[in-house]
Protein backbone atom coordinates (compact mmCIF):
# COMPACT_ATOMS: atom_id res chain seq x y z
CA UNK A 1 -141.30 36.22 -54.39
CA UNK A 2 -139.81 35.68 -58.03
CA UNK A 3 -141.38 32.93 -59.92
CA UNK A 4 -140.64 29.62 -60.88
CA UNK A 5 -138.65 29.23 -64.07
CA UNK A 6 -140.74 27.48 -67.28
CA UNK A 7 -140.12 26.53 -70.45
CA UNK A 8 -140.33 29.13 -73.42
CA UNK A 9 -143.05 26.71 -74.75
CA UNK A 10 -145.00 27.19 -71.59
CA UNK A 11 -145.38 30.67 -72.91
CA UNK A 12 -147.64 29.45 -76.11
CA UNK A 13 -150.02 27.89 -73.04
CA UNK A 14 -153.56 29.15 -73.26
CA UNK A 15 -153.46 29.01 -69.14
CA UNK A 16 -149.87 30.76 -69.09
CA UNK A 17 -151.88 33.63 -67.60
CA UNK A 18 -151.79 32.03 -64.45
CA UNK A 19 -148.58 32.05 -63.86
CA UNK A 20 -148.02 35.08 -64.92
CA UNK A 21 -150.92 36.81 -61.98
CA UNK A 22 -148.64 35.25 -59.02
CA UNK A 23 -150.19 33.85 -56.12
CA UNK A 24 -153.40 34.58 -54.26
CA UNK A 25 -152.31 36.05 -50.87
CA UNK A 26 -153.44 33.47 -47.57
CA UNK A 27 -155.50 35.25 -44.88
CA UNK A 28 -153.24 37.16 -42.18
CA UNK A 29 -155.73 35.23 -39.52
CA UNK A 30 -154.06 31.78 -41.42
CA UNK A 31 -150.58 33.09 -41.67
CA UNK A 32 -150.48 34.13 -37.80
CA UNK A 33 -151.82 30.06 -36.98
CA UNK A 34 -148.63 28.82 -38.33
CA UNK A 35 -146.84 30.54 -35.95
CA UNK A 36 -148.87 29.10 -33.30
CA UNK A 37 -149.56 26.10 -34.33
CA UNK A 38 -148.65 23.18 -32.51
CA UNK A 39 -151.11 21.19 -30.09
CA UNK A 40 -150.62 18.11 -28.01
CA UNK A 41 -151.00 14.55 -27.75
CA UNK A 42 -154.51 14.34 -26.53
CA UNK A 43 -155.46 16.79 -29.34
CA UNK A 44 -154.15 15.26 -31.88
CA UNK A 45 -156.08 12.67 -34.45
CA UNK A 46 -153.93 9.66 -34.63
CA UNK A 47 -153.78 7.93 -37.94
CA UNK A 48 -155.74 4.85 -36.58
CA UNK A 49 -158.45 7.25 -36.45
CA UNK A 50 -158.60 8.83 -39.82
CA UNK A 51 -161.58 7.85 -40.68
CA UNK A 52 -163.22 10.34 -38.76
CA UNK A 53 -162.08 12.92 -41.29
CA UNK A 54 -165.26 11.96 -43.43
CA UNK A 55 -167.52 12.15 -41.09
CA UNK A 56 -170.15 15.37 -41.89
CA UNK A 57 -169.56 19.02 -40.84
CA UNK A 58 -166.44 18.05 -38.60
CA UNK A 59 -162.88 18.78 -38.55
CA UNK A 60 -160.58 16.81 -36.71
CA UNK A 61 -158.16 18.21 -35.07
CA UNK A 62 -160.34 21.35 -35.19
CA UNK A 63 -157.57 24.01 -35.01
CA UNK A 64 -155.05 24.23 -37.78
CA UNK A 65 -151.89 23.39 -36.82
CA UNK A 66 -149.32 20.56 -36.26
CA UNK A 67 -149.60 17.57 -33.40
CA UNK A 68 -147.12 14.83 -31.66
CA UNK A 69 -148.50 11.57 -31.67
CA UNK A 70 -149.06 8.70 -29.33
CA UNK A 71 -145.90 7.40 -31.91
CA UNK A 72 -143.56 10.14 -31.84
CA UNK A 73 -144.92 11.18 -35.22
CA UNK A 74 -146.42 14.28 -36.22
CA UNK A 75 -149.28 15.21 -37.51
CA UNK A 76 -149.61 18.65 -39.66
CA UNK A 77 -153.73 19.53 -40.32
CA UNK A 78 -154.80 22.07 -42.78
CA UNK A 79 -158.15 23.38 -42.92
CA UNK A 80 -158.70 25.85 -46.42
CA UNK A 81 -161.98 27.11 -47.11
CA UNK A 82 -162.45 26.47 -50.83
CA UNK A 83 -165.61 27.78 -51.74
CA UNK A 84 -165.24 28.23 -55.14
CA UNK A 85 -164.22 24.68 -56.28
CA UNK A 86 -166.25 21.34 -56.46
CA UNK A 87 -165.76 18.34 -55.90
CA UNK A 88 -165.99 17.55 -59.79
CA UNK A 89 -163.32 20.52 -60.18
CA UNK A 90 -160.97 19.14 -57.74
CA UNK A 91 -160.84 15.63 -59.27
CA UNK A 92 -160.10 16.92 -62.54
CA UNK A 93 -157.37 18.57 -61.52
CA UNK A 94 -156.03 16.27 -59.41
CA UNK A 95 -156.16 13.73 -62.89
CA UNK A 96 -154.88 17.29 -65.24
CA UNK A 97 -152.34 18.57 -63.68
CA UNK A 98 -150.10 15.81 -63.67
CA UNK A 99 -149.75 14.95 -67.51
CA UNK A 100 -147.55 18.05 -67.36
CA UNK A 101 -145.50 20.25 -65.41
CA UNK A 102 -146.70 23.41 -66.40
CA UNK A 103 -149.67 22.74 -64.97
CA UNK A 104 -148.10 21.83 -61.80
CA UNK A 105 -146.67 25.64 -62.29
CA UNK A 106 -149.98 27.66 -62.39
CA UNK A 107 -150.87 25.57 -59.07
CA UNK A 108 -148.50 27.83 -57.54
CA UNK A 109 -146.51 29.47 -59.34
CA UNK A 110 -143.55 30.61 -56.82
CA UNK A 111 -142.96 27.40 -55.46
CA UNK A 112 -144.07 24.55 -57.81
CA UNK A 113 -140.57 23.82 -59.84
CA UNK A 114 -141.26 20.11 -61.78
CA UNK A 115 -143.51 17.12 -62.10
CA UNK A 116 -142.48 13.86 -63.80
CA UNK A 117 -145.85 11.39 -64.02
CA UNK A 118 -145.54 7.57 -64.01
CA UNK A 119 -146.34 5.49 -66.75
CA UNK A 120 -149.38 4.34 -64.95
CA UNK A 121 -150.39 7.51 -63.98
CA UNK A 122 -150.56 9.06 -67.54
CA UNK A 123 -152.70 6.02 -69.14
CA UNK A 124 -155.26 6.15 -66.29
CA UNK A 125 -155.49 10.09 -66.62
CA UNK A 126 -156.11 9.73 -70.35
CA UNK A 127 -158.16 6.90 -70.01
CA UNK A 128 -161.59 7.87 -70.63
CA UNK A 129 -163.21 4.47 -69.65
CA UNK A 130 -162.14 5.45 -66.15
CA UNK A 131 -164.13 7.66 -63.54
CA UNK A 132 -162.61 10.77 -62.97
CA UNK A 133 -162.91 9.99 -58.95
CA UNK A 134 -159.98 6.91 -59.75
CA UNK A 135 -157.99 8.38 -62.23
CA UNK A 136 -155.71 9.02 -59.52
CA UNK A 137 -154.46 5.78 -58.10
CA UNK A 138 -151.89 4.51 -58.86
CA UNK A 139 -149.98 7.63 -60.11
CA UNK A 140 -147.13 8.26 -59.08
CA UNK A 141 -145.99 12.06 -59.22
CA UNK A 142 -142.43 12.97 -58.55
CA UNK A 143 -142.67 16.84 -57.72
CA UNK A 144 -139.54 19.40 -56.96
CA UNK A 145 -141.61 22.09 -54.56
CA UNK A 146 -140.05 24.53 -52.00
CA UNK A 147 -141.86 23.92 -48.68
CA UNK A 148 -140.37 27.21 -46.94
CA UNK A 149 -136.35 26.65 -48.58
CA UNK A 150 -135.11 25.19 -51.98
CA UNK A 151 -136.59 23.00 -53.58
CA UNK A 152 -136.90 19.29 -52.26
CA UNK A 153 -138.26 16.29 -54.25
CA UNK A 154 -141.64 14.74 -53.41
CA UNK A 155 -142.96 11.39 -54.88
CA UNK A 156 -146.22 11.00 -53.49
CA UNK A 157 -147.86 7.62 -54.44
CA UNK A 158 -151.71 7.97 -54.87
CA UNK A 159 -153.53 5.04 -54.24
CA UNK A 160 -157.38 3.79 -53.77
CA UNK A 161 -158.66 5.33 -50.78
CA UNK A 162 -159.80 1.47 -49.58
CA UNK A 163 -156.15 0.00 -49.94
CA UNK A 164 -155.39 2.78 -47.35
CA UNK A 165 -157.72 1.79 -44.93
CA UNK A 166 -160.59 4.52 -45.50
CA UNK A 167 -163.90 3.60 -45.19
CA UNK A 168 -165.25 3.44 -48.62
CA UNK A 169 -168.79 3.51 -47.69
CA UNK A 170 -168.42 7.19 -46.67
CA UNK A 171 -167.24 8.46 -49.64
CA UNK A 172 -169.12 10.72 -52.23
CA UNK A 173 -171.01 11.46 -48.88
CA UNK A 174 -171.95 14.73 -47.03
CA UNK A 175 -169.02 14.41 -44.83
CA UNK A 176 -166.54 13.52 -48.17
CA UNK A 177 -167.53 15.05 -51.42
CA UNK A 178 -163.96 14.17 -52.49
CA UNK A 179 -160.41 11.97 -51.74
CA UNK A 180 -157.21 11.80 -52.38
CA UNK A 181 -154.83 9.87 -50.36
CA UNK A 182 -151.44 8.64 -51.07
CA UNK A 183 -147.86 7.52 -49.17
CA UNK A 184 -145.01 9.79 -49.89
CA UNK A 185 -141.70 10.39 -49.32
CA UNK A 186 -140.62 13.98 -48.23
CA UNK A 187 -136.98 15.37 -49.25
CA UNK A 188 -133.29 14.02 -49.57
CA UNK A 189 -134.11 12.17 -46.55
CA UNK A 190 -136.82 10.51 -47.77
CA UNK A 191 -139.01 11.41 -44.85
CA UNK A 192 -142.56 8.63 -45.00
CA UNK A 193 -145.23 10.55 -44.72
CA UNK A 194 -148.79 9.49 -45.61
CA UNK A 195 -151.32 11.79 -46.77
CA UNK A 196 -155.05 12.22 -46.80
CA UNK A 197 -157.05 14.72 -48.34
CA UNK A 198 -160.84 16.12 -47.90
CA UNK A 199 -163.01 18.18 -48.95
CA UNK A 200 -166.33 19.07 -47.82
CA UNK A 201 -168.83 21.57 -46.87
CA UNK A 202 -168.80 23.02 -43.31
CA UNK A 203 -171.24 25.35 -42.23
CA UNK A 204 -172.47 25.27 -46.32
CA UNK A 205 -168.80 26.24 -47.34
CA UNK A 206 -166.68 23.91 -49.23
CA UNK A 207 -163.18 23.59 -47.00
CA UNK A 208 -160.08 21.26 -48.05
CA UNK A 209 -158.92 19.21 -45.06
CA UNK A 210 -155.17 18.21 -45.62
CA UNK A 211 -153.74 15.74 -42.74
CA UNK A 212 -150.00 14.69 -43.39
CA UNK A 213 -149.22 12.22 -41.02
CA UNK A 214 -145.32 12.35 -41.04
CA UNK A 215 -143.06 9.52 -40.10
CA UNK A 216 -145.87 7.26 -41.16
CA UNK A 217 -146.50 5.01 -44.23
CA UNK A 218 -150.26 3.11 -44.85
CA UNK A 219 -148.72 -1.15 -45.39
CA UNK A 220 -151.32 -3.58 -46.26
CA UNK A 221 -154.16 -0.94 -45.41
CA UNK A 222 -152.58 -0.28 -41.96
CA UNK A 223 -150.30 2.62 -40.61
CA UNK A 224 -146.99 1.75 -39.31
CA UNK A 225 -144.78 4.46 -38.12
CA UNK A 226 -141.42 4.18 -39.71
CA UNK A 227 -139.68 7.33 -38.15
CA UNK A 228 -141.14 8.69 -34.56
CA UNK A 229 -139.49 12.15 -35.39
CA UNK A 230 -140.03 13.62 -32.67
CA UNK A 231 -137.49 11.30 -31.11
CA UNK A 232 -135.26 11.16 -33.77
CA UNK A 233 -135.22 14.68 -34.99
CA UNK A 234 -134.31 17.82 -33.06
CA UNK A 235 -137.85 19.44 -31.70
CA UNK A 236 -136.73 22.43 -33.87
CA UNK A 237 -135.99 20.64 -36.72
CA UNK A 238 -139.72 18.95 -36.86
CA UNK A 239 -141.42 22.32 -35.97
CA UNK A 240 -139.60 24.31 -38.70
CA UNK A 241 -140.90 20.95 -41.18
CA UNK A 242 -144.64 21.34 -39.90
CA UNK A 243 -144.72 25.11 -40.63
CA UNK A 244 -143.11 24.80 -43.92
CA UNK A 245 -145.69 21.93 -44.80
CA UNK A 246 -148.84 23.73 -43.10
CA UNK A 247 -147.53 27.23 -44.81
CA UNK A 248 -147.29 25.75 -48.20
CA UNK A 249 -150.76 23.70 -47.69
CA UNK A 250 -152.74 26.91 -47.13
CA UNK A 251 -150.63 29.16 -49.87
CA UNK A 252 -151.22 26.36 -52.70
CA UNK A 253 -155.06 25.80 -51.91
CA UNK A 254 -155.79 29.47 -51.18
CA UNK A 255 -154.00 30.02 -55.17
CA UNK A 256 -155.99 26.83 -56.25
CA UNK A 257 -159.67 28.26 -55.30
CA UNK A 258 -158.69 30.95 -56.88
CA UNK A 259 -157.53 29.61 -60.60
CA UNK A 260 -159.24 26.56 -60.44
CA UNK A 261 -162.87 27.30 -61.44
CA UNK A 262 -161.47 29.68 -64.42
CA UNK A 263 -159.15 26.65 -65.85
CA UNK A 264 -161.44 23.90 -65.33
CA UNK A 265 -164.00 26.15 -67.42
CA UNK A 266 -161.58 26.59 -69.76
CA UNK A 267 -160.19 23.49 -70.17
CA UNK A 268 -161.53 20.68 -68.40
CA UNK A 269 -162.06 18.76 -72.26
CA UNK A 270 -158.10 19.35 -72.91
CA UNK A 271 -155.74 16.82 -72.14
């Protein structure tokens, strides 16, 4: 695939030379799950539930894939063995990459066209009064990414993980070294989707959970699903959006394990 366009000053980049390598190639064991993917209801974690996400050496679901819920929602669940990153790594970048859209590039570099960062977002990032674990919230990052077609617009709006309803206690834990979670809004449609992100170590190896909870937005700490699309969306319509989403999710964090450790050595006192 032919990369993402950049600037001519993205050139003069010390970390240009990850864009330039391309993208680290998924696993043809995860590229095969996408195609056969999807599980049912009584599989599925419903959102109420989330919280069992941080609980120690388990995934839920346990199989990659996508899932209808009680709702009419859908659930898409990425599991990405990371074990080359921290949890120290990953909250740096998650603060990093933002203040600029190069850096949004190198994440990966064939689908990743644009970031804009909110005003909020940049002062906590460069705030160095503020632990690197809440950097995060309240950011708002408006992203152009292809998930499987052109590019679409993304604002996801991080937030603390307690305002969404996560159990706090469980955090910086053996079953959740680190969080991100956020409500977002997925393409011209404007699609609610709320998202949670994990990582932790199963079986001693560091794995990213992603769980995109689509139709759904997290209001006053609880979930309320906004769009059952299941019954409002042709079934072929919301299968060909869970395999772009769970596609991307695996290429992005397979590429990030890769260049991750190497820029946050490299750079992790630049901002």
């Amino acid at each position: 695939m032919a990369l993402v366009p950049v600037s001519e000053d993205a050139k003069t980049k010390r970390y240009y030379k990850y864009y330039e390598q391309g993208v680290a190639s998924p696993t043809p064991e995860q590229l095969a799950m996408v195609d056969a993917s999807k599980g049912t209801v009584e599989e599925c974690l419903e959102i109420e539930d989330r919280n069992k996400v941080l609980e120690p050496e388990t995934l839920y679901p346990e199989r990659l894939g996508f899932y209808p819920t009680k709702d009419g929602g859908l659930l898409v669940a990425g599991n990405i063995p990371m074990p080359d990153c921290t949890a120290d790594m990953l909250y740096w970048w998650f603060a990093w990459h933002g203040l600029e859209a190069f850096r949004y590039a190198i994440w990966d570099p064939e689908d990743h066209y644009g970031l804009e960062l909110n005003e909020e977002g940049r002062r906590r990032a460069l705030d160095p009064s503020i632990p690197m674990e809440e950097k995060t919230w309240g950011a708002t990052h408006t992203v152009q990414e292809s998930i499987g077609g052109p590019p679409d617009e993304i604002v996801i709006m991080f937030q603390n993980p307690a305002d969404m309803g996560m159990d706090t206690s469980l955090i910086g834990k053996e079953g959740c070294e680190f969080i991100v979670c956020a409500n977002a809004l997925l393409g011209p449609m404007k699609m609610p989707v709320v998202m949670l992100e994990v990582a932790k170590k199963i079986d001693g190896v560091m794995t990213f959970q992603a769980r995109f909870w689509v139709g759904y937005h997290i209001i006053d700490g609880k979930p309320q699903c906004l769009v059952p699309v299941w019954k409002v969306i042709p079934e072929q319509e919301c299968e060909m959006i869970a395999k772009g989403l769970l596609a991307h999710n695996i290429k992005e964090f397979t590429n990030l394990n890769k260049v991750l450790p190497k820029v946050y050595a490299e750079e992790k006192d630049n901002w």
